[in-house]
C-alpha atoms as a PDB file:
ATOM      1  CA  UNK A   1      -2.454  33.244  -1.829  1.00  0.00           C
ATOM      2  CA  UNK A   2      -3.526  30.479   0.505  1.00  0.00           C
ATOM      3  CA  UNK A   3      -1.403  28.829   2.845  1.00  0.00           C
ATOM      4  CA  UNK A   4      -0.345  25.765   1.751  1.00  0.00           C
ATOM      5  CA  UNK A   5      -0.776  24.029   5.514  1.00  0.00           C
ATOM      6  CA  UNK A   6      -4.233  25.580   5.970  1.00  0.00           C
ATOM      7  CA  UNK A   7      -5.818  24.137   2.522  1.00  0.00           C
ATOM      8  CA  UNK A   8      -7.494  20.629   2.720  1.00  0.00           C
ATOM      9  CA  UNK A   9      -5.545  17.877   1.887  1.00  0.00           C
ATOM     10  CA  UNK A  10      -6.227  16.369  -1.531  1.00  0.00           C
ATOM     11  CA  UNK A  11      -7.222  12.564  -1.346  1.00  0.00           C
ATOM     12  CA  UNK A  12      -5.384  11.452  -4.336  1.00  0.00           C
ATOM     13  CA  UNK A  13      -2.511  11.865  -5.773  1.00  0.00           C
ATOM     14  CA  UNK A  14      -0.947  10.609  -9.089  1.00  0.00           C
ATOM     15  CA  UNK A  15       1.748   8.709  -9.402  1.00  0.00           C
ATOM     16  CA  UNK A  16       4.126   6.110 -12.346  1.00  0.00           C
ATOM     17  CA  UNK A  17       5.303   3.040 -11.585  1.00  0.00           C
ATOM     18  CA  UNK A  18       8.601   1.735 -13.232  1.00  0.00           C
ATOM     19  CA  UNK A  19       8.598  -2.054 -13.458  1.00  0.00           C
ATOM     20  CA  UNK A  20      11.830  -3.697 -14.969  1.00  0.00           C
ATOM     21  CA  UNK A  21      12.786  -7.142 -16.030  1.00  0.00           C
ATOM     22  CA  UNK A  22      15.473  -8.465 -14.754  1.00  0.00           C
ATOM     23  CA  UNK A  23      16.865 -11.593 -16.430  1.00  0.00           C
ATOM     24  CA  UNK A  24      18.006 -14.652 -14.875  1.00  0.00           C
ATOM     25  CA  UNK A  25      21.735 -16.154 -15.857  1.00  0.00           C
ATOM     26  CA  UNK A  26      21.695 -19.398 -14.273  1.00  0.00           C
ATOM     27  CA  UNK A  27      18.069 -20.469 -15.071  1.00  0.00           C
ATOM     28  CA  UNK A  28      16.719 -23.228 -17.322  1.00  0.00           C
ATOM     29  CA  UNK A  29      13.072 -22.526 -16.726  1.00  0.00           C
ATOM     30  CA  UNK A  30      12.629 -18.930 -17.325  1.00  0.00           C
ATOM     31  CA  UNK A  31      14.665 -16.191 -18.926  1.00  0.00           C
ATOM     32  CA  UNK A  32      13.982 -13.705 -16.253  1.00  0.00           C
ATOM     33  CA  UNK A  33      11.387 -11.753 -14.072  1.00  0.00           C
ATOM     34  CA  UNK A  34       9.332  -8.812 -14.031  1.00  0.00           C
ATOM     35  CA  UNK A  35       9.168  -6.618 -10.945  1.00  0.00           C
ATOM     36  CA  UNK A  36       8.761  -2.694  -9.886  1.00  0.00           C
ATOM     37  CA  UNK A  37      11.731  -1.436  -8.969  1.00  0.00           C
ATOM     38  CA  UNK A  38      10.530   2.168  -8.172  1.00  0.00           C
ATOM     39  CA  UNK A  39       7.179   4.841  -7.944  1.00  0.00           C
ATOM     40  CA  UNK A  40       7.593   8.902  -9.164  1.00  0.00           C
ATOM     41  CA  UNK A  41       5.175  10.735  -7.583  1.00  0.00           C
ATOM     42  CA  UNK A  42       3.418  13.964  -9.695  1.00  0.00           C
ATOM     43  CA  UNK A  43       0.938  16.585  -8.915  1.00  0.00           C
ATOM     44  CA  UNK A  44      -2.387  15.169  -7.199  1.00  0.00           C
ATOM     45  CA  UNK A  45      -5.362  13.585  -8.701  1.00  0.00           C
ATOM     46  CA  UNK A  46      -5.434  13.643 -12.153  1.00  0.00           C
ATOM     47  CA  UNK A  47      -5.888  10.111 -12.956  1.00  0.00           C
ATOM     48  CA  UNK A  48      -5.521   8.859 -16.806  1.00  0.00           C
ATOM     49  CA  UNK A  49      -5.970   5.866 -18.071  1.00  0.00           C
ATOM     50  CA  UNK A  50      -3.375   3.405 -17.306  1.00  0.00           C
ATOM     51  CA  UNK A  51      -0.904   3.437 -20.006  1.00  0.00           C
ATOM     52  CA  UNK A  52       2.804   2.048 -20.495  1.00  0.00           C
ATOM     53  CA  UNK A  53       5.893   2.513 -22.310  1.00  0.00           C
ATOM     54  CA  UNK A  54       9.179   1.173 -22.662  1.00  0.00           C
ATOM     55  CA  UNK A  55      12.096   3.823 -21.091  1.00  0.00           C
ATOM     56  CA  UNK A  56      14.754   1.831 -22.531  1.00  0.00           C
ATOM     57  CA  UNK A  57      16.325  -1.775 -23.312  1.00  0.00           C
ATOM     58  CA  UNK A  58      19.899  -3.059 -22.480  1.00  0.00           C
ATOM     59  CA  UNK A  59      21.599  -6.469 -22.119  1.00  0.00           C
ATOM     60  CA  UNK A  60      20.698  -6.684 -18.590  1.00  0.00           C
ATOM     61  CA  UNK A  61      16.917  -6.177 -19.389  1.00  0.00           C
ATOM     62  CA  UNK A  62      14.060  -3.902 -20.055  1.00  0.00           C
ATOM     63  CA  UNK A  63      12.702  -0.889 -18.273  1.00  0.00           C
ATOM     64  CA  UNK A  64       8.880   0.303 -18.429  1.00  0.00           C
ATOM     65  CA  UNK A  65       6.863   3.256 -16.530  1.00  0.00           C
ATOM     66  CA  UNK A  66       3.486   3.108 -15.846  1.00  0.00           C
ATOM     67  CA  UNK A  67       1.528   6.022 -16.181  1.00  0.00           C
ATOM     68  CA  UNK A  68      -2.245   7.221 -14.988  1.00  0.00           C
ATOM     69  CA  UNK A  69      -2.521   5.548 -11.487  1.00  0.00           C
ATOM     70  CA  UNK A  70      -3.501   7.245  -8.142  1.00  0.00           C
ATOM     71  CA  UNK A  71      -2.668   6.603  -4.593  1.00  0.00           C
ATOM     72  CA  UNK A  72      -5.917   7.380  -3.091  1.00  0.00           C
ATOM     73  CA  UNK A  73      -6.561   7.536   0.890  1.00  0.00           C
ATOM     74  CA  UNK A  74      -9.501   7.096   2.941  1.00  0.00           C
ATOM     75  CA  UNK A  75     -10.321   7.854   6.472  1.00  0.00           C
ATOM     76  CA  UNK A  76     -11.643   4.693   7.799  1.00  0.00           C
ATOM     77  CA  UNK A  77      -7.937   3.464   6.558  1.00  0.00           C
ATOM     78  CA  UNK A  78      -6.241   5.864   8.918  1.00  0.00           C
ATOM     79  CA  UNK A  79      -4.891   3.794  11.282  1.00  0.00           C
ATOM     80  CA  UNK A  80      -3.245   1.621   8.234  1.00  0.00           C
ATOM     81  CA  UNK A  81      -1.582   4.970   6.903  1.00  0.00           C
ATOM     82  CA  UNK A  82      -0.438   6.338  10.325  1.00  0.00           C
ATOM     83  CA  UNK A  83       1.283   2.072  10.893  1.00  0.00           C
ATOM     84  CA  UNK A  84       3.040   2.239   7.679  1.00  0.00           C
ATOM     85  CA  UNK A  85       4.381   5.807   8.169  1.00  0.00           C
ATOM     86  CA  UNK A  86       6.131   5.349  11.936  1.00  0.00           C
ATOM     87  CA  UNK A  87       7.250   2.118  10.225  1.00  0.00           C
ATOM     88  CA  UNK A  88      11.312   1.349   9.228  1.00  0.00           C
ATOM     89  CA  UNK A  89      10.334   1.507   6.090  1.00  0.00           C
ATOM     90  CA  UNK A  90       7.319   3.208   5.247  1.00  0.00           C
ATOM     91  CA  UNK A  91       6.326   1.765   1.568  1.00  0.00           C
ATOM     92  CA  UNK A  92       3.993   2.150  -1.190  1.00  0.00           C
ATOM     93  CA  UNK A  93       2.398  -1.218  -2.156  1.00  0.00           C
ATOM     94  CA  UNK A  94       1.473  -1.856  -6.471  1.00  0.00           C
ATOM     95  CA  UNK A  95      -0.799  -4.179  -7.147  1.00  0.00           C
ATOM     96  CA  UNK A  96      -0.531  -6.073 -10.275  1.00  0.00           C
ATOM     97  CA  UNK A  97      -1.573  -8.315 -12.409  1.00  0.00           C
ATOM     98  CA  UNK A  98       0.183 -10.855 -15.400  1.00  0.00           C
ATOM     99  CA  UNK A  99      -0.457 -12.969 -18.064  1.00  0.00           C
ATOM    100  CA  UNK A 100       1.743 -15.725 -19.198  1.00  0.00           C
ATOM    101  CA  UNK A 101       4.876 -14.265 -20.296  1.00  0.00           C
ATOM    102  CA  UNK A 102       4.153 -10.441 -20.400  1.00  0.00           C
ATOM    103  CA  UNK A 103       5.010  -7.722 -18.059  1.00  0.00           C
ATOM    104  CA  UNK A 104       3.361  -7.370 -15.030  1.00  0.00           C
ATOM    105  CA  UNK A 105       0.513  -4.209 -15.076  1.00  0.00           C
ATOM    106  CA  UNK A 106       0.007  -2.335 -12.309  1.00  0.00           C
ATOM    107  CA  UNK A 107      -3.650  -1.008 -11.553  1.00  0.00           C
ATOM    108  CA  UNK A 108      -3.617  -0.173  -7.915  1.00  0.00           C
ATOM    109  CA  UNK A 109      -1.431   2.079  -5.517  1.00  0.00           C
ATOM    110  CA  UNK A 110      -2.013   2.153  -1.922  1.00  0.00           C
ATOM    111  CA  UNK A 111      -0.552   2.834   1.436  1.00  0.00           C
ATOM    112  CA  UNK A 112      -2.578   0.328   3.248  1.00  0.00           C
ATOM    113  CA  UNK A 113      -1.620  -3.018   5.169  1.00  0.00           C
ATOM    114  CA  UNK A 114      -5.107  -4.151   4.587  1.00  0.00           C
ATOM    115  CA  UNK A 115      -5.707  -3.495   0.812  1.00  0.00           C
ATOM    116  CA  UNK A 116      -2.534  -5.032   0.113  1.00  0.00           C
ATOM    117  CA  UNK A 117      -2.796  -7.887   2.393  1.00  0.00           C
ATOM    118  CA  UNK A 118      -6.488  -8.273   0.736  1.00  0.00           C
ATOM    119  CA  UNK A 119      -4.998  -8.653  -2.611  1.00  0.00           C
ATOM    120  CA  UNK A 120      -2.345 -10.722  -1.640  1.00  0.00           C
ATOM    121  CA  UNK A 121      -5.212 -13.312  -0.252  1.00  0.00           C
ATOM    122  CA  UNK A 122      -6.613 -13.180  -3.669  1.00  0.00           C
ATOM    123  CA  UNK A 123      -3.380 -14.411  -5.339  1.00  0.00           C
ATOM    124  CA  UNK A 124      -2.574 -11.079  -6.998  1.00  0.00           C
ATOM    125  CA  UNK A 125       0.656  -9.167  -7.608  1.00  0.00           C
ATOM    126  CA  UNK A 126       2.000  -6.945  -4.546  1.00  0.00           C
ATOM    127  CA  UNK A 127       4.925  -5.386  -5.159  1.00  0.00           C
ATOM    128  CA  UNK A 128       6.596  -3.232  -2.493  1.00  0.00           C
ATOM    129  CA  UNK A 129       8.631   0.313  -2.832  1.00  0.00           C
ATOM    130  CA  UNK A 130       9.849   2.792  -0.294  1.00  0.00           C
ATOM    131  CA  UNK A 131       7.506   5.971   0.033  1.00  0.00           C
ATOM    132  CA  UNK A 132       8.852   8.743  -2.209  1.00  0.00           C
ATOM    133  CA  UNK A 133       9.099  12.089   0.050  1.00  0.00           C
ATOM    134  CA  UNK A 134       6.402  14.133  -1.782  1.00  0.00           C
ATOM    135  CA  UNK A 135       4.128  11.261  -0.433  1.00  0.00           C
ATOM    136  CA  UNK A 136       5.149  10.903   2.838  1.00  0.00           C
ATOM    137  CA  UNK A 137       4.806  14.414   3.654  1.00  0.00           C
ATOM    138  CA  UNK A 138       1.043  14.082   2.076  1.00  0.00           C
ATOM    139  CA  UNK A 139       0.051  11.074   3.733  1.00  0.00           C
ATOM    140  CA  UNK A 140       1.488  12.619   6.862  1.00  0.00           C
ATOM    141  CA  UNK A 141      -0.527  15.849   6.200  1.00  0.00           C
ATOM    142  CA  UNK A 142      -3.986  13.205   5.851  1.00  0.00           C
ATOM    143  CA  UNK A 143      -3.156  11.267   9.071  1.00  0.00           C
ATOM    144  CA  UNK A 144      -2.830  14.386  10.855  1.00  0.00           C
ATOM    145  CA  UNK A 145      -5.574  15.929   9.683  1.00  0.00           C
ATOM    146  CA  UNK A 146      -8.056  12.275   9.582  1.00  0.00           C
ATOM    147  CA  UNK A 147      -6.973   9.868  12.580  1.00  0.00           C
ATOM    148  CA  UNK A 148      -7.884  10.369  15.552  1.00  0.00           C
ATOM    149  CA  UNK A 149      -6.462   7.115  18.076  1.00  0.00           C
ATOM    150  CA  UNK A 150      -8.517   5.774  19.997  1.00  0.00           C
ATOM    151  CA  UNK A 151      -7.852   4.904  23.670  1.00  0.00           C
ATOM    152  CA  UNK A 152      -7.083   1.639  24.293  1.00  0.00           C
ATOM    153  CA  UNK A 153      -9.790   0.507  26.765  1.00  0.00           C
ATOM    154  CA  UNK A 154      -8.752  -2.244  29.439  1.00  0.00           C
ATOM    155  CA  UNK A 155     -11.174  -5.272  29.660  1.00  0.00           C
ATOM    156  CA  UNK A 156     -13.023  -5.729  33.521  1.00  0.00           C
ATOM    157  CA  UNK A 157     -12.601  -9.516  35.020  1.00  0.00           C
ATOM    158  CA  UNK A 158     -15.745 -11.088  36.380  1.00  0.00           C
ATOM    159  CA  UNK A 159     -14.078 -12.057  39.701  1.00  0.00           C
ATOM    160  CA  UNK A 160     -15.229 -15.864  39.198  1.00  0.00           C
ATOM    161  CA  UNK A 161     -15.330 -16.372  42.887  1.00  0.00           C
ATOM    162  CA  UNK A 162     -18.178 -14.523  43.709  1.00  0.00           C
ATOM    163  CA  UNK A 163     -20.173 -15.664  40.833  1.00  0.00           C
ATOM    164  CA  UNK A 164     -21.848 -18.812  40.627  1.00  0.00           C
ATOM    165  CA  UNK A 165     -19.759 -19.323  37.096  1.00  0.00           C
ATOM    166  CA  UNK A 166     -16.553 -20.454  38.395  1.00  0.00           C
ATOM    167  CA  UNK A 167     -14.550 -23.507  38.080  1.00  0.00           C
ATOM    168  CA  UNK A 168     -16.335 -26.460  39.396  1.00  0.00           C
ATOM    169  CA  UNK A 169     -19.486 -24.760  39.854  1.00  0.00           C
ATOM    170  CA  UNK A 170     -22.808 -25.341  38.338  1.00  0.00           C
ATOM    171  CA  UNK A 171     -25.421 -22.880  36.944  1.00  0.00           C
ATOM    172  CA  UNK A 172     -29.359 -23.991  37.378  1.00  0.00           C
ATOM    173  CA  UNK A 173     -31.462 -23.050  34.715  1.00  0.00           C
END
């Protein structure tokens, strides 16, 4: 039996988004909203097709899980995964898309600042939702193993006074 600190860590891992509508009572232009509400995490890397379907319906609105993504990580994204873990809040970020009037569909899970700030640029869907343990301790497990910081380097001066570049002083050519 291998040790379960010793074995490479996996670079995906599958997860289901729930997404809910929540209506609106004091609205005249819409009836509500969709949004995710929430991420369960499952065993690693077995990626589906993306599929849906309805948990259940009540006055207050409907609930619907998402099923077949992956949270994949990548080591030039590191440093983005080591930021959002020491973060208050370490998150997940969904990205999703939505056509007039019909629930929003996820199709992308990450960790990173920069993916999700990407799609945000691009007018999509990002949803955000706090980091489910089983996650955190694998994304830990990946920064660990993957980022390496690197040492912050400080910039020389010229010392402008004893170059012919400073203020008020002219270069020939």
């Amino acid at each position: 039996m291998s040790d379960s600190l010793t074995a490479p860590v996996p670079e995906a891992f599958s997860v289901s988004v729930i997404v809910e509508f929540i209506e609106t009572q004091d609205s005249r232009w819409e009836s509500g909203h969709w949004q995710v509400t929430g991420i369960v995490a499952s065993a690693a890397g077995n990626r589906e097709t993306i599929s849906s379907k309805q948990l259940h319906e009540n006055a207050g609105g409907k609930h619907l899980l998402h099923t077949g993504l992956d949270v994949r990580l990548y080591k030039d994204d590191a440093e983005s995964y080591y930021f959002n873990l020491v973060s208050d809040n370490p998150s997940v970020f969904i990205i999703c898309s939505q056509e007039d009037d019909e629930p929003i569909q996820p199709f992308i899970a990450t960790l990173s600042y920069g993916e999700a700030t990407s799609y945000m640029e691009t007018d999509e869907i990002v949803e955000t939702v706090p980091m489910p343990p089983e996650i955190y301790r694998w994304a830990e497990r990946y920064v660990l193993e993957h980022y390496v910081p690197e040492k912050r380097k400080k910039r020389k001066r010229d010392n402008w006074k004893e170059t012919d570049h400073g203020p008020g002083k002219q270069t020939r050519r």
